[in-house]
Protein backbone atom coordinates (compact mmCIF):
# COMPACT_ATOMS: atom_id res chain seq x y z
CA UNK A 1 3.28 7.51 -22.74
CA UNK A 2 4.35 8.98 -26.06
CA UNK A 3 4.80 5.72 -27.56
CA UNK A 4 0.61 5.36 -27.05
CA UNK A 5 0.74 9.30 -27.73
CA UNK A 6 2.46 8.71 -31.04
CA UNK A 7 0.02 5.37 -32.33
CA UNK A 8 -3.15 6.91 -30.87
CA UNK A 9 -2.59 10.38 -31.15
CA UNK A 10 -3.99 11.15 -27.89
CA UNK A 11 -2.31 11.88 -24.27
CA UNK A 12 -3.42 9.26 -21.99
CA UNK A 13 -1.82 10.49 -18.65
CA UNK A 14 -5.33 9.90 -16.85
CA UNK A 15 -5.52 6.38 -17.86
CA UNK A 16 -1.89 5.63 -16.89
CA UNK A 17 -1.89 7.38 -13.33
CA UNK A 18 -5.26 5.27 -12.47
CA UNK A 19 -4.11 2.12 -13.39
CA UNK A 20 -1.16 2.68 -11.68
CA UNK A 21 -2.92 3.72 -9.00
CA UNK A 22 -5.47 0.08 -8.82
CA UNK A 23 -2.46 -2.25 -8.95
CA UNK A 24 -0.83 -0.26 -6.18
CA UNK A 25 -4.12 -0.83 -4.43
CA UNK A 26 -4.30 -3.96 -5.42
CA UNK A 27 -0.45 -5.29 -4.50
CA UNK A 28 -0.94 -3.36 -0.65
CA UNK A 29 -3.96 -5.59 -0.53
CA UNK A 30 -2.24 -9.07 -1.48
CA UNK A 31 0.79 -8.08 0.54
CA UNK A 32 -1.47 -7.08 3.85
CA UNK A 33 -3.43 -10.53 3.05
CA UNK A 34 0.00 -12.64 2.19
CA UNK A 35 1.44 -11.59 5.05
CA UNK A 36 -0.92 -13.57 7.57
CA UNK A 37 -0.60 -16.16 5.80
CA UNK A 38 3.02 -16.63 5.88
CA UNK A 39 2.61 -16.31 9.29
CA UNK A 40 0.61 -18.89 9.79
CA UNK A 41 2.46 -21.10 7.62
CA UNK A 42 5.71 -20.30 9.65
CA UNK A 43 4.26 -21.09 12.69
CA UNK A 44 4.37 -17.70 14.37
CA UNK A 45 2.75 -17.72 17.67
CA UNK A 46 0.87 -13.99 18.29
CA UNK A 47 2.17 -12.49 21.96
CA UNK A 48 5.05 -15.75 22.28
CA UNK A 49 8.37 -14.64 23.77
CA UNK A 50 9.90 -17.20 22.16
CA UNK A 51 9.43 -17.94 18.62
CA UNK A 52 10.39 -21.71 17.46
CA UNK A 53 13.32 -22.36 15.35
CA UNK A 54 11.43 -23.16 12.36
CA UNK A 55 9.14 -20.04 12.59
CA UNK A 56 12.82 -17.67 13.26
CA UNK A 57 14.19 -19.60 9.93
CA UNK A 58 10.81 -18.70 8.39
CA UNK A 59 10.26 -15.30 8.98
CA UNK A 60 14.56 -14.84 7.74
CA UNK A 61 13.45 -16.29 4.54
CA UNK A 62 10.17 -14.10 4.03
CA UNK A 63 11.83 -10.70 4.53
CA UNK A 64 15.10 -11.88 2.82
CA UNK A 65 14.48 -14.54 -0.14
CA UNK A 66 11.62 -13.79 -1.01
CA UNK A 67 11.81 -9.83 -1.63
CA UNK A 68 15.18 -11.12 -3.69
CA UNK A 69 13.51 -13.41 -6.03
CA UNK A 70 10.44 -11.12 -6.55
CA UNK A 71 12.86 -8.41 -7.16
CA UNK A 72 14.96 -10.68 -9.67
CA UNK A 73 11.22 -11.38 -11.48
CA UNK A 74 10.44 -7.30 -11.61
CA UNK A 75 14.04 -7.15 -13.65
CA UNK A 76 13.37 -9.85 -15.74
CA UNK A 77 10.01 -8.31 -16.50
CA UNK A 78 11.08 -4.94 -17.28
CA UNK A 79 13.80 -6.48 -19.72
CA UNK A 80 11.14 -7.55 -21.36
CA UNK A 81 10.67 -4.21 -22.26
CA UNK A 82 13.41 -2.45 -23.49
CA UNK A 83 13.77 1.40 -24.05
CA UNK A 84 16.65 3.23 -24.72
CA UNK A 85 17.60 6.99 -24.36
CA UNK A 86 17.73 7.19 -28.27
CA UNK A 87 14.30 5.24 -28.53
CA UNK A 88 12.59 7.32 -26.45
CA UNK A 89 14.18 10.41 -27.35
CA UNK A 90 12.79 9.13 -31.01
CA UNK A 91 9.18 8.96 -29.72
CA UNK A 92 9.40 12.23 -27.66
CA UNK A 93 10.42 13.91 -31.51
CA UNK A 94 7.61 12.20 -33.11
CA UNK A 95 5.30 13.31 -30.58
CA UNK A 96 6.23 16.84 -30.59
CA UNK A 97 6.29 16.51 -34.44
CA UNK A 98 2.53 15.44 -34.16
CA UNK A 99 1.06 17.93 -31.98
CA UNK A 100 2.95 20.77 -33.90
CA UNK A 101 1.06 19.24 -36.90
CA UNK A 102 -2.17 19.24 -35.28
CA UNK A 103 -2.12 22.92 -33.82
CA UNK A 104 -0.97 24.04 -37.20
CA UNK A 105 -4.13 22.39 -38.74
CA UNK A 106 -6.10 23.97 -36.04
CA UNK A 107 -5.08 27.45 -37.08
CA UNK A 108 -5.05 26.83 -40.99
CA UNK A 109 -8.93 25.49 -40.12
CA UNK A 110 -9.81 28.72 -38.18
């Protein structure tokens, strides 16, 4: 936030909170949705006793290999992204920096 704080000189916590707040919407609704379907494509049989081998081995790889490699591709994204301690502790300065600036104009102006 204070990196957009420090180019745009504006706080932009409202933006960021309902963004977040769509794809969390969003990703419950393609998980709820994603879910039946790898059901069906395991072959699980609603109200069965027995589930077939294929649909057991199925259902071991959708709550195990596939949380791993979607976890491995959140990493990989946020690598993409690096920020340090020191770089945001840099940003955090400049934005204090900039809003001391501004209220000090505000007074001078009034």
């Amino acid at each position: 936030m204070e990196a957009l704080e420090v180019d745009s000189g504006e706080r932009q916590e409202g933006v960021f909170g309902g963004v977040m707040n769509l794809i969390q919407k969003l990703g419950n609704s393609v998980a709820l949705l994603a879910i039946g379907w790898m059901l069906e494509l395991t072959g699980y049989l609603p109200g069965a006793a027995i589930q077939s081998p294929a649909t057991l081995t199925g259902l071991r790889v959708m709550v195990s290999w596939v949380p791993v490699v979607l976890l491995i591709a959140a990493c990989l994204a946020a690598a993409a992204f690096p920020i340090t301690r020191r770089i945001h502790r840099s940003l955090v300065t400049r934005a204090d920096e900039m809003r001391a600036a501004r209220a000090a104009a505000g007074q001078a102006g009034a």
